[in-house]
C-alpha atoms as a PDB file:
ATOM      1  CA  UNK A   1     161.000  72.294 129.947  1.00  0.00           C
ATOM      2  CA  UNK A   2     158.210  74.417 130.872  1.00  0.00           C
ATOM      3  CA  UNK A   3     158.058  77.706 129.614  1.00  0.00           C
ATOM      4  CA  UNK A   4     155.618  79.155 131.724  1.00  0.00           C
ATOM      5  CA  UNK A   5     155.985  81.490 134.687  1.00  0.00           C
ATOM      6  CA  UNK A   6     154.786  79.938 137.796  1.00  0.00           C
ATOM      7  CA  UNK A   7     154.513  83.214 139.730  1.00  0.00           C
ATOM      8  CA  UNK A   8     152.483  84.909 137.110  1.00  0.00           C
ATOM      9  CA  UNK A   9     150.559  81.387 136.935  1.00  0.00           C
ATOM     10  CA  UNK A  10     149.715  81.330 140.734  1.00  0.00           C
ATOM     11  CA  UNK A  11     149.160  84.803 140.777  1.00  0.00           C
ATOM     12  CA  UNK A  12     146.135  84.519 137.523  1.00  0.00           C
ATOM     13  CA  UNK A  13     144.931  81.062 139.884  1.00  0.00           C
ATOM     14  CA  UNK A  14     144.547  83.148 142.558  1.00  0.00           C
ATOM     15  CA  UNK A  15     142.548  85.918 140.886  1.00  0.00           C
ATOM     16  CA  UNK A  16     140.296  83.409 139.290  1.00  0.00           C
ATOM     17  CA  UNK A  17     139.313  81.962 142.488  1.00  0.00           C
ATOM     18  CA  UNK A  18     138.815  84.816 144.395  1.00  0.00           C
ATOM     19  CA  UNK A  19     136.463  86.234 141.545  1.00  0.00           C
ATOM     20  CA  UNK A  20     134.812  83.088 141.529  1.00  0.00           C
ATOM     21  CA  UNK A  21     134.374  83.592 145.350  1.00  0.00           C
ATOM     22  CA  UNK A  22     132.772  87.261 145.201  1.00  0.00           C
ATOM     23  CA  UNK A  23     135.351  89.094 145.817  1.00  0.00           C
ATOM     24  CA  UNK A  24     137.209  92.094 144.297  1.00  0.00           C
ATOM     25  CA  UNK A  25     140.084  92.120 142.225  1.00  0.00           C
ATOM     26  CA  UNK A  26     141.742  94.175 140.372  1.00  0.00           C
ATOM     27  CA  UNK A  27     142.841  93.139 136.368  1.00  0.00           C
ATOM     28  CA  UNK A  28     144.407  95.798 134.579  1.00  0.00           C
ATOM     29  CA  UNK A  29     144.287  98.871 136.762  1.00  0.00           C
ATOM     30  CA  UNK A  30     140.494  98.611 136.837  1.00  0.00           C
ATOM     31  CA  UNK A  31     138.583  97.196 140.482  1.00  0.00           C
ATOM     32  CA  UNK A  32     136.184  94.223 139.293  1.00  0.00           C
ATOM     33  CA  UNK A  33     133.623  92.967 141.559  1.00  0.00           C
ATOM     34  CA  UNK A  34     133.172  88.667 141.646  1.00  0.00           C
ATOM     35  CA  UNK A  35     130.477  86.732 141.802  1.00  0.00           C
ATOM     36  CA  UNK A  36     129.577  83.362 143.734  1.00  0.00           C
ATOM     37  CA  UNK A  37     127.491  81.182 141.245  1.00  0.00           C
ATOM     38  CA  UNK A  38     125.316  78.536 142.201  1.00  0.00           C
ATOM     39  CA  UNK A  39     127.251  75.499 140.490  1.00  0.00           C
ATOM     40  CA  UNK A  40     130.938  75.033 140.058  1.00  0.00           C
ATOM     41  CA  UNK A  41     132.658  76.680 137.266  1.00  0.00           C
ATOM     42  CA  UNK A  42     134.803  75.076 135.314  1.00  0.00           C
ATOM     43  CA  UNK A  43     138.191  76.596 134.457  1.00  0.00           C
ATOM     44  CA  UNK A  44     139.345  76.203 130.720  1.00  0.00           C
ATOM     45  CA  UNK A  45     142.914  76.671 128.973  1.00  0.00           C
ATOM     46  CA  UNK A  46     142.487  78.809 126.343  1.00  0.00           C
ATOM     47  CA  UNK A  47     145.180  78.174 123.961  1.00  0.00           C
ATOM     48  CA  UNK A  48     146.763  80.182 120.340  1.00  0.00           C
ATOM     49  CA  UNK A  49     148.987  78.793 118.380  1.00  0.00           C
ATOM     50  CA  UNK A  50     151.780  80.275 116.100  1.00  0.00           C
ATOM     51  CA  UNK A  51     153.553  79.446 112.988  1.00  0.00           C
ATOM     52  CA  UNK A  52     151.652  76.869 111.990  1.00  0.00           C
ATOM     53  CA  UNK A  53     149.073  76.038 109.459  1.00  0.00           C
ATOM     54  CA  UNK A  54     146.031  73.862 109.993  1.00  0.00           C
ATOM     55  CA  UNK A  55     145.555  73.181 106.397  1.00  0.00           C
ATOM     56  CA  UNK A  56     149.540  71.894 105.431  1.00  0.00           C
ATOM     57  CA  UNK A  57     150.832  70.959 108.799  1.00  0.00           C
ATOM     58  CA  UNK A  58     150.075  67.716 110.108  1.00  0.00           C
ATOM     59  CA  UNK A  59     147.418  67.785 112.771  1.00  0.00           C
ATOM     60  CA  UNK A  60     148.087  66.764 116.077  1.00  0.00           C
ATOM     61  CA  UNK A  61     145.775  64.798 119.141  1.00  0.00           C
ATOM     62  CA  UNK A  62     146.709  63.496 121.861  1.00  0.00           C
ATOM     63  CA  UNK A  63     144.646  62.045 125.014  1.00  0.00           C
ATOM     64  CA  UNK A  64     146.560  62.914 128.851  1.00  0.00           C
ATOM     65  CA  UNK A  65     144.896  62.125 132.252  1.00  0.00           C
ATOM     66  CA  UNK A  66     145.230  64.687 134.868  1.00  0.00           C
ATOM     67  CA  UNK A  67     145.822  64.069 138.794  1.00  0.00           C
ATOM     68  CA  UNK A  68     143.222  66.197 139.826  1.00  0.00           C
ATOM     69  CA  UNK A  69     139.446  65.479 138.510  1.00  0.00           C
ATOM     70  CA  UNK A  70     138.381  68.336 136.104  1.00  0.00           C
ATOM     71  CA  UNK A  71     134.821  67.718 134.890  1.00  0.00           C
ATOM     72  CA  UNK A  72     133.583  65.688 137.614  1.00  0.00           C
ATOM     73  CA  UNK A  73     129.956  66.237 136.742  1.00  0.00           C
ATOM     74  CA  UNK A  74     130.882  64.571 132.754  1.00  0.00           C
ATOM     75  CA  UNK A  75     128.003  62.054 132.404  1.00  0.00           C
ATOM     76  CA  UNK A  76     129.078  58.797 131.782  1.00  0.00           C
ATOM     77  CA  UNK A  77     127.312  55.571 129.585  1.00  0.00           C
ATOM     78  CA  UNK A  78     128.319  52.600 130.031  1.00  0.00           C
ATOM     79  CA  UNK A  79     127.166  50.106 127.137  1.00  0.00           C
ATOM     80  CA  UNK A  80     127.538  46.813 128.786  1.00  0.00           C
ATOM     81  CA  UNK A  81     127.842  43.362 129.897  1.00  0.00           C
ATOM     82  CA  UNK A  82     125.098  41.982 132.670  1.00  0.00           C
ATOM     83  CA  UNK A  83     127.564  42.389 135.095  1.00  0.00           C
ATOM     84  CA  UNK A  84     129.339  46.109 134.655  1.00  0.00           C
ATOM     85  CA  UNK A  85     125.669  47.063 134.329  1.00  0.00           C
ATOM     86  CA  UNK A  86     124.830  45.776 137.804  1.00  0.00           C
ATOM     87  CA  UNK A  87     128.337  47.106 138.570  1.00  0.00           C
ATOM     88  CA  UNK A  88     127.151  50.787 137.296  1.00  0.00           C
ATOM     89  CA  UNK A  89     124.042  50.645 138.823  1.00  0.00           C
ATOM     90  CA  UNK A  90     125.614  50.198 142.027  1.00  0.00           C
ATOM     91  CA  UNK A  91     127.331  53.157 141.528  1.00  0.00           C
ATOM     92  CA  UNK A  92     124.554  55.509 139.617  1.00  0.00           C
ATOM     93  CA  UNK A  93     126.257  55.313 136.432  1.00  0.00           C
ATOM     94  CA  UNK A  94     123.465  55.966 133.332  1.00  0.00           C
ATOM     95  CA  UNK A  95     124.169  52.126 131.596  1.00  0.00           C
ATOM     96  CA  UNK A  96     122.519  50.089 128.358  1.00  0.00           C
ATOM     97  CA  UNK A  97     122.587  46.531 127.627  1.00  0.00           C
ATOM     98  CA  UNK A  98     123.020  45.358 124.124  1.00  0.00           C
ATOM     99  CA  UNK A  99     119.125  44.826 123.907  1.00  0.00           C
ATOM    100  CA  UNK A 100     118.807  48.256 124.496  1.00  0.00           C
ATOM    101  CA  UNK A 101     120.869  49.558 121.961  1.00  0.00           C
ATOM    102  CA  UNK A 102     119.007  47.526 119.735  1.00  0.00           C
ATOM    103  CA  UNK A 103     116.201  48.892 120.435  1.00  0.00           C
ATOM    104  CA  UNK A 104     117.358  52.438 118.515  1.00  0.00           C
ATOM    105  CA  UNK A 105     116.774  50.078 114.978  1.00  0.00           C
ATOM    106  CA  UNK A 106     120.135  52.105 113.655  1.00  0.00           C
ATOM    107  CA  UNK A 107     117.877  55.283 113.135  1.00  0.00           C
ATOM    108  CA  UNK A 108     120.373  58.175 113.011  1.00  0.00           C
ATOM    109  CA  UNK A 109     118.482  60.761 114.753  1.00  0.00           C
ATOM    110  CA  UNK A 110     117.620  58.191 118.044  1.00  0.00           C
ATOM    111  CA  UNK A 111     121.764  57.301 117.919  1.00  0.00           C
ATOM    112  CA  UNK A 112     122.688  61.417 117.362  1.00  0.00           C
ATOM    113  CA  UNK A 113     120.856  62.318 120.485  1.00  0.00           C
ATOM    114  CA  UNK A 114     121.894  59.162 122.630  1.00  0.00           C
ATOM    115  CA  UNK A 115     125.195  60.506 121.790  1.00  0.00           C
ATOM    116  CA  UNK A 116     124.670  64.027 122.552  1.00  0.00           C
ATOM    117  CA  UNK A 117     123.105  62.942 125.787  1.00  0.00           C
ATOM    118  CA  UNK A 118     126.419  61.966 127.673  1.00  0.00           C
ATOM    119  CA  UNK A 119     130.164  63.296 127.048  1.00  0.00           C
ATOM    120  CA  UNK A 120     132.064  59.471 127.421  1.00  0.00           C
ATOM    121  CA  UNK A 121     130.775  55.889 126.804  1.00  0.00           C
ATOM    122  CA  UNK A 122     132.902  52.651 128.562  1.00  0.00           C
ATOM    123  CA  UNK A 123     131.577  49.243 126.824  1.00  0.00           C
ATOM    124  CA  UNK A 124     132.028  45.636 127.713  1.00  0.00           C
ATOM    125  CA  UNK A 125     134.517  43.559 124.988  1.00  0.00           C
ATOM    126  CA  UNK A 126     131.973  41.403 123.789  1.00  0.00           C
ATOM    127  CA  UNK A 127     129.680  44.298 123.242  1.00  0.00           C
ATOM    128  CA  UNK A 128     132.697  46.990 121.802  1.00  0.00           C
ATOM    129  CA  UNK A 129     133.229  44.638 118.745  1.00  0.00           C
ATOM    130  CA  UNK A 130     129.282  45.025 117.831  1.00  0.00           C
ATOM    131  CA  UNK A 131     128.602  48.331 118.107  1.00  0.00           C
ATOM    132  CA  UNK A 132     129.522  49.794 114.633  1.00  0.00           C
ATOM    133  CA  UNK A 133     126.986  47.028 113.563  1.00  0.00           C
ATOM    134  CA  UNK A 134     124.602  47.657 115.798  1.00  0.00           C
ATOM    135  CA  UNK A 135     124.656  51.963 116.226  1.00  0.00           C
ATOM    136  CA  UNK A 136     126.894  51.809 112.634  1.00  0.00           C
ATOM    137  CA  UNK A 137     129.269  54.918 112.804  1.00  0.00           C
ATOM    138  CA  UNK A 138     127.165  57.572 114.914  1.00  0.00           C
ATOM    139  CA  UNK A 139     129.614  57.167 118.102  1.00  0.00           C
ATOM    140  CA  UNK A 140     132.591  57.473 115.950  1.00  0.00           C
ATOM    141  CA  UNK A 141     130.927  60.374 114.224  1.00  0.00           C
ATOM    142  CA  UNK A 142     130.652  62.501 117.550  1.00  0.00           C
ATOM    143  CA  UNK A 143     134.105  61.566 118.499  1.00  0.00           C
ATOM    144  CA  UNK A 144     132.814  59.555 121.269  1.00  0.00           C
ATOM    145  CA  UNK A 145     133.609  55.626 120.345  1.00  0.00           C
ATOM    146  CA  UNK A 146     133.806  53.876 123.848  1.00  0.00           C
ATOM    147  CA  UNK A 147     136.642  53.017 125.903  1.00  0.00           C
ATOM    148  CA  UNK A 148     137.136  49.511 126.577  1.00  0.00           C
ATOM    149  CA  UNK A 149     135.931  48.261 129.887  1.00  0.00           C
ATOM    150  CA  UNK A 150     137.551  44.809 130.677  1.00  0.00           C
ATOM    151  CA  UNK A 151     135.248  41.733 133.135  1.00  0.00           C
ATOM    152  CA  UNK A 152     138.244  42.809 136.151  1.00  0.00           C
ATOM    153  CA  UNK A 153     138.421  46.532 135.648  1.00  0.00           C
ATOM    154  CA  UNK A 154     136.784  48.790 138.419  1.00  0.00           C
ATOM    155  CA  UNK A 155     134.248  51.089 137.037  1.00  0.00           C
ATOM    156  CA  UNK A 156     134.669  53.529 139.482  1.00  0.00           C
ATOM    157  CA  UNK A 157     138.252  53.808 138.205  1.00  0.00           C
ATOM    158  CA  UNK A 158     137.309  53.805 134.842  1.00  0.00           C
ATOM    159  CA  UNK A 159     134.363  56.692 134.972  1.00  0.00           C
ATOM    160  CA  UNK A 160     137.097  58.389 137.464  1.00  0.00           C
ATOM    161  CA  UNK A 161     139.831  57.989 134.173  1.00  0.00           C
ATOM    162  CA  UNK A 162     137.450  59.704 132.086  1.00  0.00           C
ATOM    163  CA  UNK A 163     136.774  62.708 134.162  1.00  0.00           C
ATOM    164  CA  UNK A 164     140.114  63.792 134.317  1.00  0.00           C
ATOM    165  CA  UNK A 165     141.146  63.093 130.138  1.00  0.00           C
ATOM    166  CA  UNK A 166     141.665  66.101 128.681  1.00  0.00           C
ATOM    167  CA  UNK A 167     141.956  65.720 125.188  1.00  0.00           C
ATOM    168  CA  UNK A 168     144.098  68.063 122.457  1.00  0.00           C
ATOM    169  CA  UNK A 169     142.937  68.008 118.914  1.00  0.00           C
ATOM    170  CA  UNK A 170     143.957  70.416 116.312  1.00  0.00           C
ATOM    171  CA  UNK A 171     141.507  71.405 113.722  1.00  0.00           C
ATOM    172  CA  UNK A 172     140.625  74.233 110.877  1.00  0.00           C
ATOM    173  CA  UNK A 173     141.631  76.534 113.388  1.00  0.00           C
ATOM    174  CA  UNK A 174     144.577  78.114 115.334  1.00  0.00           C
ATOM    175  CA  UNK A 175     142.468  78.890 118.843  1.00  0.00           C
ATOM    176  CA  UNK A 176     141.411  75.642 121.075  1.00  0.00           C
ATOM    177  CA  UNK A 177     140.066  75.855 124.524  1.00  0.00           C
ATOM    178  CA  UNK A 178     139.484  72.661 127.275  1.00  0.00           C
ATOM    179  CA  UNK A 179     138.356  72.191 130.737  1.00  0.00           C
ATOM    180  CA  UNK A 180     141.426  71.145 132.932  1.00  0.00           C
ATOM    181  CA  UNK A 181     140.374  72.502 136.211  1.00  0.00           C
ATOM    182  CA  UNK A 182     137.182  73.594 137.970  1.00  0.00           C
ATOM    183  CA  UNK A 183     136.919  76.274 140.654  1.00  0.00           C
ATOM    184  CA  UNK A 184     135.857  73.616 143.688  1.00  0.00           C
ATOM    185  CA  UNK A 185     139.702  72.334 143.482  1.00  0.00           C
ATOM    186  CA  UNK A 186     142.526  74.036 145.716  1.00  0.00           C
ATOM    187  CA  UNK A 187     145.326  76.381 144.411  1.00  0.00           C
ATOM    188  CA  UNK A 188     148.136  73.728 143.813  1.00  0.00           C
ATOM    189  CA  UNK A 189     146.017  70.984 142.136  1.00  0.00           C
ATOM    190  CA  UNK A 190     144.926  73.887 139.567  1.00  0.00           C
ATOM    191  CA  UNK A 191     148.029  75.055 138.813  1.00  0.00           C
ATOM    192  CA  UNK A 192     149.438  71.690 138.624  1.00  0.00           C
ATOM    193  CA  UNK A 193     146.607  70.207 136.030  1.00  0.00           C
ATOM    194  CA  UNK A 194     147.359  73.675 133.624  1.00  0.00           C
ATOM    195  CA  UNK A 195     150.969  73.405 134.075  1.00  0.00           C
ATOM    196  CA  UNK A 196     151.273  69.336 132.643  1.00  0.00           C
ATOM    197  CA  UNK A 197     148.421  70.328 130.510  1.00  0.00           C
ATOM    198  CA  UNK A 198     150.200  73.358 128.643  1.00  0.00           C
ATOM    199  CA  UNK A 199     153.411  70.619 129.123  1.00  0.00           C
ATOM    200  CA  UNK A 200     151.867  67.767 127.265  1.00  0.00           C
ATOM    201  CA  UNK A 201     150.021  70.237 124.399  1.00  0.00           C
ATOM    202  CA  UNK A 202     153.759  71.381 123.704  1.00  0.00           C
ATOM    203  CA  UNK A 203     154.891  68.000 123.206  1.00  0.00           C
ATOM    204  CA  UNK A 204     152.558  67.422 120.892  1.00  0.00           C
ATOM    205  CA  UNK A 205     153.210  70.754 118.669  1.00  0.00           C
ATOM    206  CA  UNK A 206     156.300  70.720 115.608  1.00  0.00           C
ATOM    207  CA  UNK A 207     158.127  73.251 117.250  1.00  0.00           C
ATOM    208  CA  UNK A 208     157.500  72.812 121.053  1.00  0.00           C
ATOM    209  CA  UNK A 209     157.209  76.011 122.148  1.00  0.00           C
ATOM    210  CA  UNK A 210     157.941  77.937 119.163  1.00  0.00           C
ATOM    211  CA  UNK A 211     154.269  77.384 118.637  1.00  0.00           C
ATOM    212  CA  UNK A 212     152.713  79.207 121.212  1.00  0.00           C
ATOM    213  CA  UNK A 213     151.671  82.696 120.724  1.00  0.00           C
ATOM    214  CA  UNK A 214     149.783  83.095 124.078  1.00  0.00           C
ATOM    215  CA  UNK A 215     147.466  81.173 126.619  1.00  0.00           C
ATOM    216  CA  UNK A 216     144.899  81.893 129.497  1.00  0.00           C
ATOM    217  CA  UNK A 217     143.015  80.717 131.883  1.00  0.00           C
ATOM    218  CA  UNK A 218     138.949  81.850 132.380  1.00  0.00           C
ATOM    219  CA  UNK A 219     136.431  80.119 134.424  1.00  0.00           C
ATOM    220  CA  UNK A 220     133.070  79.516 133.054  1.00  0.00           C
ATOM    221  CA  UNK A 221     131.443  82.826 133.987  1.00  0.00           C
ATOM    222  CA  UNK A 222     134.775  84.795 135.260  1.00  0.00           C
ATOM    223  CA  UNK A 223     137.692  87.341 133.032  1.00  0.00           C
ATOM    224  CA  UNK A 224     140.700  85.345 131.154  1.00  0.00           C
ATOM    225  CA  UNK A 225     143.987  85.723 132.528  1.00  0.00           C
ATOM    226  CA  UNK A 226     146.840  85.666 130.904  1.00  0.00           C
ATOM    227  CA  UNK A 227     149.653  83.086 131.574  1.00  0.00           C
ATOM    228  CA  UNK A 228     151.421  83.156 128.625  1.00  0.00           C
ATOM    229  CA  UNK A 229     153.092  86.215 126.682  1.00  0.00           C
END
């Protein structure tokens, strides 16, 4: 059951939006003047966590697709197959046969900035099972091993799948913060992709809710807002 107060939460979407837009709003008694940017801000959940310790508790991930696309600019790679190359290509995906990756000789600095370079990789089966061999473990390293991309999948689909993961993982520290929305989507597919975002992080925590303190939302350039006490 969600905890969180959908007035206050459409009230703090509204806010961010209209900042985003130029206009004025007003956030704690004070009048603050918005600003249009020139790209499309993305709109993070900022999340702190209570009663619980990184270094003795069990930490927690946990991958959830959202309905609405949040990064739709996340680049893409897809390491693959003759055919889901022509397929990406088709479709202006960035893509690398395994001739390619071969190419990189398993120097770690070449493989460390191939992997910087996007934020997902999809690979073809045949070419998933070689790729510690041929990259060894610099894709695994930046948390960024490929998804599998099976010969009757549709890569649209797939690249689409990506863009709207969020992913929780808890580390060293009690603060995390992810894109789930960006500021190009309407009012209800925002507050719908926070709401089963903060719903599925709770599942994930020992002691549901218990383990909140508080959470906001802030777009890329814009105030936080709190929608969580």
């Amino acid at each position: 059951m969600s905890k969180l107060n959908s007035e206050l939460l459409s009230q703090s979407v509204e806010n961010l939006l209209k900042y985003a837009q130029g206009e004025t709003i007003n956030v704690r008694g004070n009048d603050i003047k918005g600003k249009k940017r020139n790209f499309v801000e993305t709109i993070d959940l900022q999340v702190t966590l209570k009663n619980y310790d990184p270094q003795r508790d069990k930490r927690f991930s946990g991958t959830f697709r959202l309905p609405a696309i949040p990064k739709p600019n996340l680049r893409v790679c897809v390491l693959g197959s003759q055919s889901h190359c022509e397929k990406a290509d088709q479709i202006g995906i960035d893509r690398m046969t395994i001739e390619d990756l071969k190419k990189f000789n398993k120097n770690k600095k070449i493989i460390k900035k191939f992997a910087k370079k996007y934020d997902a990789f999809l690979a073809s089966g045949a070419l998933l099972k070689q790729i510690p061999r041929i990259l060894g473990p610099g894709l695994t390293k930046a948390g960024k091993f490929p998804t599998l991309l099976d010969e009757n999948d549709n890569l649209q689909e797939k690249v689409d799948a990506q863009r709207a993961t969020i992913k929780f993982q808890m580390k060293k520290v009690m603060c995390m913060s992810l894109a789930v929305a960006n500021v190009s989507m309407t009012e209800a597919e925002i507050a719908l992709n926070i709401q089963l975002a903060v719903n599925f992080l709770v599942s994930l925590l020992k002691k549901n809710w218990q383990n909140v303190k508080v959470l906001y939302i802030k777009s890329t350039m814009g105030p936080a807002f709190q929608i969580y006490y």
